[in-house]
N, C-alpha and C. Protein backbone atom coordinates (compact mmCIF):
# COMPACT_ATOMS: atom_id res chain seq x y z
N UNK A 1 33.63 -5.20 -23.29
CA UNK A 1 34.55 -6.16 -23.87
C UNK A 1 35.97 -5.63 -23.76
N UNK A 2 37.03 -6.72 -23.19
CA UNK A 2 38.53 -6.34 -23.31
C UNK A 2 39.07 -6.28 -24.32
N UNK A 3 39.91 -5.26 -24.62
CA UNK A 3 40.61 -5.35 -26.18
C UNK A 3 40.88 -6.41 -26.08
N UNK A 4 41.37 -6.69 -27.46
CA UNK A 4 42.18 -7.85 -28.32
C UNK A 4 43.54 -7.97 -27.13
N UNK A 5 44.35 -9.06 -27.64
CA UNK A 5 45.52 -9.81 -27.23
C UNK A 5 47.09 -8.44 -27.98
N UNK A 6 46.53 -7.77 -28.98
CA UNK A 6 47.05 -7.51 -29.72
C UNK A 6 46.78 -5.84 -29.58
N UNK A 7 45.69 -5.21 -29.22
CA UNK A 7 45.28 -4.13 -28.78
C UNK A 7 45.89 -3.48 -27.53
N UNK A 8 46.46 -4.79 -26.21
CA UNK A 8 46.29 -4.65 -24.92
C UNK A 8 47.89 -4.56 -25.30
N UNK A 9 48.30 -5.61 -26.52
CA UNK A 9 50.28 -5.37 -26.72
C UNK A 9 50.53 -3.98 -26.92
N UNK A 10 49.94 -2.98 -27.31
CA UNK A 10 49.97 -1.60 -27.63
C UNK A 10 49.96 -0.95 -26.61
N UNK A 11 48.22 -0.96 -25.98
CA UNK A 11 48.28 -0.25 -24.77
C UNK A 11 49.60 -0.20 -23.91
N UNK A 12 50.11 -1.81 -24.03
CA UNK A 12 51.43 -1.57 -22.64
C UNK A 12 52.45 -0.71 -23.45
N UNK A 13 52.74 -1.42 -24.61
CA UNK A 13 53.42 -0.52 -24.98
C UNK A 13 53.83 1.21 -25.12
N UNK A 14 52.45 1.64 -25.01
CA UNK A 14 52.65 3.00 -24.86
C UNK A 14 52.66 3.39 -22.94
N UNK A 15 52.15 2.47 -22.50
CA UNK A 15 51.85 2.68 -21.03
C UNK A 15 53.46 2.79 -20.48
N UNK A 16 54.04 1.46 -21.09
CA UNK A 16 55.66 1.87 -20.52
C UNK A 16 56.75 2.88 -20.72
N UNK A 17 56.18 3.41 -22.11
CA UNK A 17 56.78 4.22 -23.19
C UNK A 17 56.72 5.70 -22.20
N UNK A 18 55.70 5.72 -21.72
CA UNK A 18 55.22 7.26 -21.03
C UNK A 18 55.72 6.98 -19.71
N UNK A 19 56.07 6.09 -18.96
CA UNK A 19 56.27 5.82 -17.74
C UNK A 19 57.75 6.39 -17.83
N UNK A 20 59.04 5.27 -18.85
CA UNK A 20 59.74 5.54 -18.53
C UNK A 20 60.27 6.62 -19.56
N UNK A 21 59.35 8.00 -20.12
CA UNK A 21 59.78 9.10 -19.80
C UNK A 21 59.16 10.22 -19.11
N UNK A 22 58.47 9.69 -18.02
CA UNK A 22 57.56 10.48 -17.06
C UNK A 22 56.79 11.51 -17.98
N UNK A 23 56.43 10.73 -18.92
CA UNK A 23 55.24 11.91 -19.76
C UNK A 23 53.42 11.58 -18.92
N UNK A 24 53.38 12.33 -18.42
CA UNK A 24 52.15 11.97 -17.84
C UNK A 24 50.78 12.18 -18.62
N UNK A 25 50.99 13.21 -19.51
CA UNK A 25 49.73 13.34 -20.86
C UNK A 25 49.90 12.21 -21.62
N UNK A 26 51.10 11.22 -22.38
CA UNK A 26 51.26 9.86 -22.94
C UNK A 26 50.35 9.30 -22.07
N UNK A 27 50.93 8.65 -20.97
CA UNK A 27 49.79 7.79 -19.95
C UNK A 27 48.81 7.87 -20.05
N UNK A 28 48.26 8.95 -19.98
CA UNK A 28 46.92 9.69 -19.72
C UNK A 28 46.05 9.48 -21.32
N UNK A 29 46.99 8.79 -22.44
CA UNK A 29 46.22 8.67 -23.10
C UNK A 29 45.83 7.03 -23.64
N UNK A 30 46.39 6.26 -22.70
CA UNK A 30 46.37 4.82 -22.91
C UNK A 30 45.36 4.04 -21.25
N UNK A 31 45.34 4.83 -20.35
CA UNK A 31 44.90 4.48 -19.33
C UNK A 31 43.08 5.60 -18.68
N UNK A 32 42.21 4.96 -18.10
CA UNK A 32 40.86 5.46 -17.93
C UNK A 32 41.50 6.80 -17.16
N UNK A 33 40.85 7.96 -17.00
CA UNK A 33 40.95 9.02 -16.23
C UNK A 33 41.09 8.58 -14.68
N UNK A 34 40.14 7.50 -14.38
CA UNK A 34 40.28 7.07 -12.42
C UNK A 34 41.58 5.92 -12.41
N UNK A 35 42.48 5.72 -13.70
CA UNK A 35 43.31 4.61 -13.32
C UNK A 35 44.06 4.34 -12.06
N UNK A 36 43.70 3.09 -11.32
CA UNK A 36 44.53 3.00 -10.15
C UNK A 36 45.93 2.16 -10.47
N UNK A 37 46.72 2.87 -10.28
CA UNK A 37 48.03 1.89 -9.96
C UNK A 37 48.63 1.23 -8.51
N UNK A 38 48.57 0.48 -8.62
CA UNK A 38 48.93 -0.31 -7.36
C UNK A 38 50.42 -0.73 -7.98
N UNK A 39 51.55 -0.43 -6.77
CA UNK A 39 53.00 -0.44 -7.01
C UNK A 39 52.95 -1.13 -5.42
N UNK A 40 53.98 -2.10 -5.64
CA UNK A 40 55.16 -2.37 -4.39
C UNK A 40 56.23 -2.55 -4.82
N UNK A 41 57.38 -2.21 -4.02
CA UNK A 41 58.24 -1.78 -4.20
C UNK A 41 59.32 -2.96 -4.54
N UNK A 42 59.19 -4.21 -3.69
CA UNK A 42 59.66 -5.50 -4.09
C UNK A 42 60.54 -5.81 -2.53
N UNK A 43 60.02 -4.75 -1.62
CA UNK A 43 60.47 -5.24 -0.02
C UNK A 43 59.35 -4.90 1.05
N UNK A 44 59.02 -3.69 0.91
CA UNK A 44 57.91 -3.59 1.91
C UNK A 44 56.84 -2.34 1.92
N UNK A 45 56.97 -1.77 0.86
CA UNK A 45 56.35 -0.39 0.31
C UNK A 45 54.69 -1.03 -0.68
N UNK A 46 53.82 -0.75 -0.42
CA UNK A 46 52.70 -0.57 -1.35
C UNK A 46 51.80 0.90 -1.21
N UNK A 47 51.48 1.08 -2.61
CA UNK A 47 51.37 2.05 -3.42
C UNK A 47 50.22 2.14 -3.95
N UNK A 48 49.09 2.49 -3.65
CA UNK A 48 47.99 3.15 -4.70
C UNK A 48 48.12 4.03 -5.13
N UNK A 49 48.26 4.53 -6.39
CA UNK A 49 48.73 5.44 -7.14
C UNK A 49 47.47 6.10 -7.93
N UNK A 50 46.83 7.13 -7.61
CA UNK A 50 45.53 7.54 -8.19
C UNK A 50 45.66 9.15 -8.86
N UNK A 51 45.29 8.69 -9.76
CA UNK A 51 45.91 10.78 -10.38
C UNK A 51 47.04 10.98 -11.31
N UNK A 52 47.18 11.51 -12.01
CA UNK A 52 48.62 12.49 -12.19
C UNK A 52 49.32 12.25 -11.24
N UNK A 53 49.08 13.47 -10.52
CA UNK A 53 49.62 13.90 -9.27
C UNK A 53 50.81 13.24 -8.91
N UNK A 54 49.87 11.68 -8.52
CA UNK A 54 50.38 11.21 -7.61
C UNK A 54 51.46 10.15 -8.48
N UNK A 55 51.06 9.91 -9.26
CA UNK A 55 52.08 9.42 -10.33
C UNK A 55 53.03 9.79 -10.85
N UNK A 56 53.20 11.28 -10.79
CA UNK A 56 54.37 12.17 -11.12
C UNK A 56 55.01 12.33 -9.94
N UNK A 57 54.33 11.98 -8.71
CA UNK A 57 55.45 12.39 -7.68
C UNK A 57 55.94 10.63 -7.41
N UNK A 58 54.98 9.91 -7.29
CA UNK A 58 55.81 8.64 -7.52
C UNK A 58 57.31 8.58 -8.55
N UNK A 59 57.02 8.75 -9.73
CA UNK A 59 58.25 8.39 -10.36
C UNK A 59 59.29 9.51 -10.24
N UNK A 60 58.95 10.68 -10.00
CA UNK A 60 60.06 11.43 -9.36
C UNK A 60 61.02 10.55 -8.01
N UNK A 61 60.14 10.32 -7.45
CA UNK A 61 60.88 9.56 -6.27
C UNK A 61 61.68 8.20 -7.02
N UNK A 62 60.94 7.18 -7.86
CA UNK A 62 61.91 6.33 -8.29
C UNK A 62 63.09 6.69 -8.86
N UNK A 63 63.09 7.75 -9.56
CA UNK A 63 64.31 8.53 -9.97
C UNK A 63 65.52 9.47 -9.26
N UNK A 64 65.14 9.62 -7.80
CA UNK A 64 65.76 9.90 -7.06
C UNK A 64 66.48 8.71 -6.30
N UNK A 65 65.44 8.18 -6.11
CA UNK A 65 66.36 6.56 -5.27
C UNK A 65 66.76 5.77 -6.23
N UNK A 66 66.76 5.60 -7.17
CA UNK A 66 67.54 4.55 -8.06
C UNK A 66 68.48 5.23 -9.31
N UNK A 67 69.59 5.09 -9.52
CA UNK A 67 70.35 5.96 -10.81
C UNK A 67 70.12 4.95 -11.40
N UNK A 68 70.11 3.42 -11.37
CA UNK A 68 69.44 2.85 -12.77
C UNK A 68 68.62 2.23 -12.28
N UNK A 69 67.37 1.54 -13.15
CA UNK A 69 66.32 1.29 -12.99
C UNK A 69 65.76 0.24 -14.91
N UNK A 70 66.00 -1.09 -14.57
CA UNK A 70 66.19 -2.15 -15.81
C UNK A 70 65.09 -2.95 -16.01
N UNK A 71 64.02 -3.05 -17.18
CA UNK A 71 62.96 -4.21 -16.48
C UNK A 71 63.41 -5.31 -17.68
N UNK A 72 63.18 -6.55 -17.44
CA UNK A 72 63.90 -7.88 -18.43
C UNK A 72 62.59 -8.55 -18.52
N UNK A 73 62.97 -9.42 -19.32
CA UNK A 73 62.54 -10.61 -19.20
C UNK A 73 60.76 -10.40 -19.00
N UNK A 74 60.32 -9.22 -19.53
CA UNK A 74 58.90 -8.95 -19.51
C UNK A 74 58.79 -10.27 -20.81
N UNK A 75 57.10 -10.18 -20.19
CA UNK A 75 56.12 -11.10 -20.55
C UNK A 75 54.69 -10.61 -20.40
N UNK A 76 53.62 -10.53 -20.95
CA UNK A 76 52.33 -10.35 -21.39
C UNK A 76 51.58 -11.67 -20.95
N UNK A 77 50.51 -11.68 -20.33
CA UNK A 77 49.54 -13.06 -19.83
C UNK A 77 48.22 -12.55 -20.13
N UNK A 78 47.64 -12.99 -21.05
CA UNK A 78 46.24 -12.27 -21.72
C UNK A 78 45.62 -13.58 -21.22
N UNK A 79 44.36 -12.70 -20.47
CA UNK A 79 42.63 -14.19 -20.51
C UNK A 79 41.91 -13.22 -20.89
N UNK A 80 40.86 -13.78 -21.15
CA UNK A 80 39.15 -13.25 -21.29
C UNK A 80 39.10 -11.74 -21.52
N UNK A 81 39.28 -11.45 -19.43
CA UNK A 81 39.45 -9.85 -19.22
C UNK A 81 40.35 -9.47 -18.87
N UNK A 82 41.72 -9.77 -18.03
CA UNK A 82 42.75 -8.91 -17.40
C UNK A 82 43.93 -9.51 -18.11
N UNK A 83 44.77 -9.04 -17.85
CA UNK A 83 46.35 -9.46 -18.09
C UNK A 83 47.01 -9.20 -16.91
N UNK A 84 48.35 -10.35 -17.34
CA UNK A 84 49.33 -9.93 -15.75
C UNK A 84 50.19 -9.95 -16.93
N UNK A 85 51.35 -9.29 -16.38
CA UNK A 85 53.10 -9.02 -16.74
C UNK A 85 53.36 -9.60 -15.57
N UNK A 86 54.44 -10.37 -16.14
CA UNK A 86 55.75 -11.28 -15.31
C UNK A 86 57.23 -10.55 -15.94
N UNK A 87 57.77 -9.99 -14.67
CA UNK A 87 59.02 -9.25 -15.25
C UNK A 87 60.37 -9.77 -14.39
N UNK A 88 61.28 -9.09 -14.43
CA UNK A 88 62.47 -9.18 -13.56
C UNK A 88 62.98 -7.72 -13.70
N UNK A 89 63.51 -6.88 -12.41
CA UNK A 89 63.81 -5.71 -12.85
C UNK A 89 64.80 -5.83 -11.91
N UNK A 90 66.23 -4.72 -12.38
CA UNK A 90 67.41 -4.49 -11.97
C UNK A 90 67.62 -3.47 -11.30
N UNK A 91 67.82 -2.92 -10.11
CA UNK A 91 68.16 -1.54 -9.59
C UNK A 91 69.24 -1.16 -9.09
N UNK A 92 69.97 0.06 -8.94
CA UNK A 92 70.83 0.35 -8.61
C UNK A 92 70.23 1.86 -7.90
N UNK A 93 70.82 1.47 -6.29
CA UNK A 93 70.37 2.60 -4.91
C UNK A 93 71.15 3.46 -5.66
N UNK A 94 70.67 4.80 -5.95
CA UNK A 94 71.88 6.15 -6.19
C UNK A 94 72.62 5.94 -4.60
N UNK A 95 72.12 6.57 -3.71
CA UNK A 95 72.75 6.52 -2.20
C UNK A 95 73.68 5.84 -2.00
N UNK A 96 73.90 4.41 -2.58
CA UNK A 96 74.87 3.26 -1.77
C UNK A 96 75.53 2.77 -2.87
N UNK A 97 75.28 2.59 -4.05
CA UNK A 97 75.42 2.13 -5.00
C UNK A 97 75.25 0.21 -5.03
N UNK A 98 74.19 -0.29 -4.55
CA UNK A 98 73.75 -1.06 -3.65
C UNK A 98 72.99 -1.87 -5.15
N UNK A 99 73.03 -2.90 -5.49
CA UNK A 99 72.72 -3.52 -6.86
C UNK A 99 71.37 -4.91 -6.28
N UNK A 100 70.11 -4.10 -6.75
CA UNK A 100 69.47 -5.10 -6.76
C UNK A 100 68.37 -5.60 -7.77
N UNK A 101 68.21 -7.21 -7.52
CA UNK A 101 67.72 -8.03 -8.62
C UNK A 101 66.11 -8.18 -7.79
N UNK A 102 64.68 -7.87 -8.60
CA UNK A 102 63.47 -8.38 -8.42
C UNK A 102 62.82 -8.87 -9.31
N UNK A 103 61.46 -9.76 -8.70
CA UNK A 103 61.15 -10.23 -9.61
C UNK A 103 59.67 -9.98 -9.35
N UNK A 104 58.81 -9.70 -10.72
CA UNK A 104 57.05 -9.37 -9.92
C UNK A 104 56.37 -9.36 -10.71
N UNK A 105 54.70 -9.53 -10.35
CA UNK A 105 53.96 -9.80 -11.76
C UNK A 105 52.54 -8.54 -11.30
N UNK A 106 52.21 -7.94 -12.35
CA UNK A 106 51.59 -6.78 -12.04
C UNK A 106 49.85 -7.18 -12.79
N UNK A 107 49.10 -7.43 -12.07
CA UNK A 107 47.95 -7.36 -12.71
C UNK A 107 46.84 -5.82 -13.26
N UNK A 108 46.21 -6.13 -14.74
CA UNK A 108 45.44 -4.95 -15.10
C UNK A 108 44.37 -5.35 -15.66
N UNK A 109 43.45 -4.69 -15.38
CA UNK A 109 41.70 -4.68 -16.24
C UNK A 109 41.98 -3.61 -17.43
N UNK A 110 40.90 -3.33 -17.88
CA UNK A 110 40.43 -2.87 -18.89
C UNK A 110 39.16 -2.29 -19.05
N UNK A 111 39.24 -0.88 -19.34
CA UNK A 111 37.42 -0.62 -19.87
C UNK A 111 37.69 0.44 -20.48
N UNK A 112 36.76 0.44 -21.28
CA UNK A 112 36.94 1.66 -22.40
C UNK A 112 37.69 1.44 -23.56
N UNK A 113 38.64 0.37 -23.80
CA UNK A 113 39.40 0.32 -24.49
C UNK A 113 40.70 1.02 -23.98
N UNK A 114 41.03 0.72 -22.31
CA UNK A 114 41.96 1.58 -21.98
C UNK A 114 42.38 0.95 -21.00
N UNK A 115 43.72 0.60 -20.24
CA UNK A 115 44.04 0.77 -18.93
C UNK A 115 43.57 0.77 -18.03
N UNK A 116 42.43 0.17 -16.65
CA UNK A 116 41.92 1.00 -15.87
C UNK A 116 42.48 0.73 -14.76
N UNK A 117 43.18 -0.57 -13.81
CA UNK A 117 43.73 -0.51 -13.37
C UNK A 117 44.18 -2.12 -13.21
């Protein structure tokens, strides 16, 4: 069974909380041990993201290519079993100083009472 509507508002909440301060033990405590993240970039980059590892070197890299990095206009979409987020996020290239606007909706399951991907 998927958490609650109200369970899964938490989970993200801490899921984003650890993201955007690259705490990878936070994450690690809202998401299954095999969580897959699937990232694109919002032009032509996709991302399975499996591990620590690979998640810490992911957001190292977002932090190198972007000096800011804004998400808006989030939104939560709860059914049955998965949820999607509908966001809008703001970036700014460190390199160029190059200002851009996306927009994307990220789907996730659940098991365990956790994150799975």
């Amino acid at each position: 069974m998927a958490p609650s509507p109200g369970e899964r508002d938490q989970l993200f909440k801490g899921f984003a909380r650890a993201l955007f301060k690259g705490d990878i033990e936070a994450l690690y405590e809202v998401v299954t041990p095999d969580f897959l993240w699937s990232f694109h970039d919002g032009l032509a980059v996709t991302k399975s993201l499996a591990g620590p590892e690979a998640i810490r070197k992911h957001l190292d890299e977002q932090r190198a290519l972007f000096s800011a990095q804004r998400f808006h206009d989030v939104v939560y979409h709860h059914t049955d079993d998965i949820s999607f987020m509908t966001f809008r996020v703001s970036e700014t290239v460190r390199a160029t100083g190059e200002q851009r606007e996306q927009r994307g909706i990220e789907h996730y399951s659940f098991r365990d009472g956790k994150l799975a991907d």
